[in-house]
C-alpha atoms as a PDB file:
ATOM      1  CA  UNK A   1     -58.802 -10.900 -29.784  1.00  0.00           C
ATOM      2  CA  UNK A   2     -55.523 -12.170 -28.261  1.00  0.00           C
ATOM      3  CA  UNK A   3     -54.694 -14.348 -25.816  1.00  0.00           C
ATOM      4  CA  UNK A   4     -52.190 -14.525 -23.125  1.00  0.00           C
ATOM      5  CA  UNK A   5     -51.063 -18.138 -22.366  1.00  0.00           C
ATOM      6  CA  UNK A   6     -49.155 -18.974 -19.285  1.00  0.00           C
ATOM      7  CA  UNK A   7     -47.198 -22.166 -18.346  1.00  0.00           C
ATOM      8  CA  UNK A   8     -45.545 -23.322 -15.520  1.00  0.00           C
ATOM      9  CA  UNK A   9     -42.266 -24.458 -15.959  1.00  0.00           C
ATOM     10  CA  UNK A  10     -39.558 -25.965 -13.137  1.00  0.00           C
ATOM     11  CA  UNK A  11     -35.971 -25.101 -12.343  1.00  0.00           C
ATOM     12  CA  UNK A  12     -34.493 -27.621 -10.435  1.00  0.00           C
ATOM     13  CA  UNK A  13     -34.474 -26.443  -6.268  1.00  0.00           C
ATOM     14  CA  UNK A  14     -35.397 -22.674  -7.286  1.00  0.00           C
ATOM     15  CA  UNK A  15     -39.147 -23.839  -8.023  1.00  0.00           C
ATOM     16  CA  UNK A  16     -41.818 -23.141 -10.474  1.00  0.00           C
ATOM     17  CA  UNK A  17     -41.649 -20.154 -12.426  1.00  0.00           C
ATOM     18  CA  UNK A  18     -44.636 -18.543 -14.506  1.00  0.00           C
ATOM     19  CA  UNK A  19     -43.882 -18.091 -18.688  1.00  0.00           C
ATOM     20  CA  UNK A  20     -46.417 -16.322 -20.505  1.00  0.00           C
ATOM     21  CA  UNK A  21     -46.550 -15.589 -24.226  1.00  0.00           C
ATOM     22  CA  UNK A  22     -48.760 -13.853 -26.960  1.00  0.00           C
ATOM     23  CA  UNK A  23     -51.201 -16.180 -29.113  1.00  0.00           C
ATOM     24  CA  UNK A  24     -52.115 -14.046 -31.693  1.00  0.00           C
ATOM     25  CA  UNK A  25     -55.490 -14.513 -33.848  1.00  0.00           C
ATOM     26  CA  UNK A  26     -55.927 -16.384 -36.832  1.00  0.00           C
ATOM     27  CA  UNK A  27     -55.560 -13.147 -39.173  1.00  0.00           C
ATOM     28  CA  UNK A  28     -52.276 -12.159 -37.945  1.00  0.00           C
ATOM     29  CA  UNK A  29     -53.185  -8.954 -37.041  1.00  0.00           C
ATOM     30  CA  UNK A  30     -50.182  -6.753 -35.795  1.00  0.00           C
ATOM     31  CA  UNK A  31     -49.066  -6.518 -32.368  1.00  0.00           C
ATOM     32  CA  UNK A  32     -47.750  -2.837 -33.019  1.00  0.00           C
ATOM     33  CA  UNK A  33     -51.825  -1.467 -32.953  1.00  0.00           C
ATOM     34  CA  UNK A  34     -52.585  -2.789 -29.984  1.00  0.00           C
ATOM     35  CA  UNK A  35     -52.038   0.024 -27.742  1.00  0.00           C
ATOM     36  CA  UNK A  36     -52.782   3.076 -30.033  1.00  0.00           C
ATOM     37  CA  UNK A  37     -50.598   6.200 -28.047  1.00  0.00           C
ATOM     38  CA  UNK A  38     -49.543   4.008 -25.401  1.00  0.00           C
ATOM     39  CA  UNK A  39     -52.627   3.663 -23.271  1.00  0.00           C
ATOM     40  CA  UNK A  40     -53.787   0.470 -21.943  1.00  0.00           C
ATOM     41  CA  UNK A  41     -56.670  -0.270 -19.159  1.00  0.00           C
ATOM     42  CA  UNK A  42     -56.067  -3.010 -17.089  1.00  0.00           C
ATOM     43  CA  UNK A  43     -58.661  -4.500 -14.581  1.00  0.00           C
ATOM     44  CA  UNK A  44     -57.274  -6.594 -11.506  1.00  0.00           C
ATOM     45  CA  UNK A  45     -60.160  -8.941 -10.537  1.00  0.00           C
ATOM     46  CA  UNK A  46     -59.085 -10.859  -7.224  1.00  0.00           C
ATOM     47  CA  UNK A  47     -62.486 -12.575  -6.650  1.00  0.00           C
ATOM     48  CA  UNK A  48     -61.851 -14.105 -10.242  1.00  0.00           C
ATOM     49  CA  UNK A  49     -58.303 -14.786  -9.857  1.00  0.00           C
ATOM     50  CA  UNK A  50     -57.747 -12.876 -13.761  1.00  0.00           C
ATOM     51  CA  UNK A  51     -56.708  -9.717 -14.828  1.00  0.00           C
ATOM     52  CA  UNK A  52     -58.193  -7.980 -18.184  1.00  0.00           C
ATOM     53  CA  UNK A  53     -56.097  -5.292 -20.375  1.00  0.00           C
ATOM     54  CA  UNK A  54     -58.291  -3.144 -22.736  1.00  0.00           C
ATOM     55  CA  UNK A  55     -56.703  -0.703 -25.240  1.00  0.00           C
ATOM     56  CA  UNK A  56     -58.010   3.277 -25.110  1.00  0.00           C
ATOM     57  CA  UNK A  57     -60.905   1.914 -27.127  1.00  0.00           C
ATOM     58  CA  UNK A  58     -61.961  -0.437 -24.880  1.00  0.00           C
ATOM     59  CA  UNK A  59     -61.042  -3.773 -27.077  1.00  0.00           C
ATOM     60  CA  UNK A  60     -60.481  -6.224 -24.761  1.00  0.00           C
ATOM     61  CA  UNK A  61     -56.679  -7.620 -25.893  1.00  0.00           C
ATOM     62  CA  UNK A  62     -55.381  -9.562 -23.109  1.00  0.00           C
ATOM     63  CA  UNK A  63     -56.786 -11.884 -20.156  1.00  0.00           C
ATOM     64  CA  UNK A  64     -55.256 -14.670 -18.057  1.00  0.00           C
ATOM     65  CA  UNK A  65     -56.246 -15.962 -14.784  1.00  0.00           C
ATOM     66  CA  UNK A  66     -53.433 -16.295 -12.026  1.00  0.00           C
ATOM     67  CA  UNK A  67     -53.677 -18.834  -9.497  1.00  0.00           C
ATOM     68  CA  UNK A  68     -54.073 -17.744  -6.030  1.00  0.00           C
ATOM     69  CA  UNK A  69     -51.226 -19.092  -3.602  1.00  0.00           C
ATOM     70  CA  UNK A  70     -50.583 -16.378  -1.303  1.00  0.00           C
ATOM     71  CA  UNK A  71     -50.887 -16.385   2.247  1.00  0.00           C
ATOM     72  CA  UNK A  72     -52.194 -12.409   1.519  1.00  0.00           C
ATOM     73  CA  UNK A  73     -54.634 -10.758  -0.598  1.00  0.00           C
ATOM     74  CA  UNK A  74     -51.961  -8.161  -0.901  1.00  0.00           C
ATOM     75  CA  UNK A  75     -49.866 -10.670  -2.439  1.00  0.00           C
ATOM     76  CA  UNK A  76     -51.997 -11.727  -4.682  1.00  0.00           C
ATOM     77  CA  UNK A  77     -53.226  -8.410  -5.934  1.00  0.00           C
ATOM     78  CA  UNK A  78     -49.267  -7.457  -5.754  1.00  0.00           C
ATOM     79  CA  UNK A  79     -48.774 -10.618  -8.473  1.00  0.00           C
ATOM     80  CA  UNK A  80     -51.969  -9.853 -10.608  1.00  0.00           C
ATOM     81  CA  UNK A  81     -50.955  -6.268 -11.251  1.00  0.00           C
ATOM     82  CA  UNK A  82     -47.347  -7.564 -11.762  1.00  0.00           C
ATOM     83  CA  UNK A  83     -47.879  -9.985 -14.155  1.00  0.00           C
ATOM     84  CA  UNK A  84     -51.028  -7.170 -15.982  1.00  0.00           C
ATOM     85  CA  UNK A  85     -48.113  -4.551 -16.029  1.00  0.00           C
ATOM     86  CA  UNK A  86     -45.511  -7.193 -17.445  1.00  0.00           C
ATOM     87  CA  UNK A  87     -47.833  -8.063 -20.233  1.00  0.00           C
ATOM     88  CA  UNK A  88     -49.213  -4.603 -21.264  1.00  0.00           C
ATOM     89  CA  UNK A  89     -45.576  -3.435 -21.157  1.00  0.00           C
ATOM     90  CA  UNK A  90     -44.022  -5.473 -23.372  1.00  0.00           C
ATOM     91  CA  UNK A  91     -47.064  -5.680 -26.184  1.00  0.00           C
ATOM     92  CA  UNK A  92     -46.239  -2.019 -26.376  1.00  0.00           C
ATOM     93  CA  UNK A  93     -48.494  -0.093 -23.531  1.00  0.00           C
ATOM     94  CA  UNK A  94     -46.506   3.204 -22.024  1.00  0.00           C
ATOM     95  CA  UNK A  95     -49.007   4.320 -19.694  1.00  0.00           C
ATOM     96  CA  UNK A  96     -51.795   2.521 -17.588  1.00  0.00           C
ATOM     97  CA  UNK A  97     -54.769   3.350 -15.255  1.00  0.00           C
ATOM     98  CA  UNK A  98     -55.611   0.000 -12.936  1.00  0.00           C
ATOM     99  CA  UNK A  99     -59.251  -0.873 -11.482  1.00  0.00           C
ATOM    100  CA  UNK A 100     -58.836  -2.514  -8.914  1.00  0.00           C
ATOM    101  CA  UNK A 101     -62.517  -3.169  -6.779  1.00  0.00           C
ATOM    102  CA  UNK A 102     -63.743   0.384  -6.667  1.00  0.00           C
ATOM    103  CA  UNK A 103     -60.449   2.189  -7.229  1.00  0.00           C
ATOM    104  CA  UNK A 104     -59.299   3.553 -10.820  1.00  0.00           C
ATOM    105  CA  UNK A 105     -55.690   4.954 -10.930  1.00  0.00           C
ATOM    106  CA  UNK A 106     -52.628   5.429 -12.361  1.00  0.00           C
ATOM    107  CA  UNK A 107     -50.528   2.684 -12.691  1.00  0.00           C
ATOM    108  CA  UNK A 108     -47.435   4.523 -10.532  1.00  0.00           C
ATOM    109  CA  UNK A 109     -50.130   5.444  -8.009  1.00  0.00           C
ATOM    110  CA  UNK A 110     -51.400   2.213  -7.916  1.00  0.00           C
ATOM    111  CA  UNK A 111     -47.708   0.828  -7.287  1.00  0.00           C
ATOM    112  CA  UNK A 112     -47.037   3.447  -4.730  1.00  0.00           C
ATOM    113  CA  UNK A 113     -50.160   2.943  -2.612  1.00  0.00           C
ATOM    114  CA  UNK A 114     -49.842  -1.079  -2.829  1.00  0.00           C
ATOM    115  CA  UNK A 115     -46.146  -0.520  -1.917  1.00  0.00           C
ATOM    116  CA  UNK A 116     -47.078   1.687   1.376  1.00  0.00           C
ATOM    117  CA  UNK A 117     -50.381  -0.798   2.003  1.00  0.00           C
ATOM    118  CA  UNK A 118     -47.508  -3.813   2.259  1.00  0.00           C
ATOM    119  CA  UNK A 119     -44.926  -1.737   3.871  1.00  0.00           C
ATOM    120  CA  UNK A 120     -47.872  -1.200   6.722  1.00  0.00           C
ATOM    121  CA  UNK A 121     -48.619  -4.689   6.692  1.00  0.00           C
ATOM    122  CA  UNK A 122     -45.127  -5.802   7.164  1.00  0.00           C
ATOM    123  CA  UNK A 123     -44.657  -3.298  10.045  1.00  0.00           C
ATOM    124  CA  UNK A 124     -47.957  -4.547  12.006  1.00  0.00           C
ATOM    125  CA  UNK A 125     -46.686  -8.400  11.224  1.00  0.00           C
ATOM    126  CA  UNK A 126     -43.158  -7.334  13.108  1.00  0.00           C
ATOM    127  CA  UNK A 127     -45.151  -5.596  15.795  1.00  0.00           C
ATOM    128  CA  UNK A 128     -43.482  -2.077  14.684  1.00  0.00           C
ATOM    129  CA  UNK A 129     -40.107  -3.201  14.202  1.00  0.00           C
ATOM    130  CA  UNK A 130     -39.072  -3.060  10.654  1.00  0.00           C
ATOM    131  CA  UNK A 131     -35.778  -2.921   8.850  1.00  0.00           C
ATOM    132  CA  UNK A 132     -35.567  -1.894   5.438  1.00  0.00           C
END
């Protein structure tokens, strides 16, 4: 198994900023096999505050909790899958379906409904008016 630890480092007036990094086990196994053709599964778990990414076989690879300080749970589902699709990206994933509660999609679907879902809240904060 692998492990995805995060730190929070500070920069001066622009605030913390999140830096995660690989910890490889013991054996030195490869990072190149973890995502045989690509695929990845990642699991968004708000309740828990974590996210979990599974290869196509189901091996659980990755899984870091995320500290909830968002005002929305949009926000905070907006960072968990951000910081999911960061890591499974650059150990080598190409594709991605996201559970998320009930829901199991594709990870552009996933972006484009959570894109509209905050565009909608945005509009009802404003009271309609919205400017983008």
């Amino acid at each position: 198994m692998f492990c995805v630890v995060t730190e929070t480092e500070y920069y001066g007036s622009y605030g913390p900023a999140g830096v995660s990094y690989l910890r490889e086990s013991k054996d030195g196994e490869q990072r190149s096999f973890l995502f045989p053709g690509g695929d990845a599964s990642i699991k968004l778990d708000c309740a828990a505050g974590r996210y979990e990414i599974r290869n196509i076989d189901g091996e659980l690879l990755f899984l870091a909790t995320v500290k909830n300080v968002y005002s929305s749970e949009l926000g905070y589902v907006r960072e968990l899958f951000s910081r999911a699709m960061d890591c499974a990206v650059e150990h080598g994933a190409k594709n991605a379906m996201i559970e998320c509660g009930k829901d199991v999609m594709d990870a552009d679907e996933f972006e484009k409904e959570l894109s509209a879902n905050e565009k909608a809240a945005r509009t009802e904060k404003t009271g309609g008016i919205l400017n983008d």
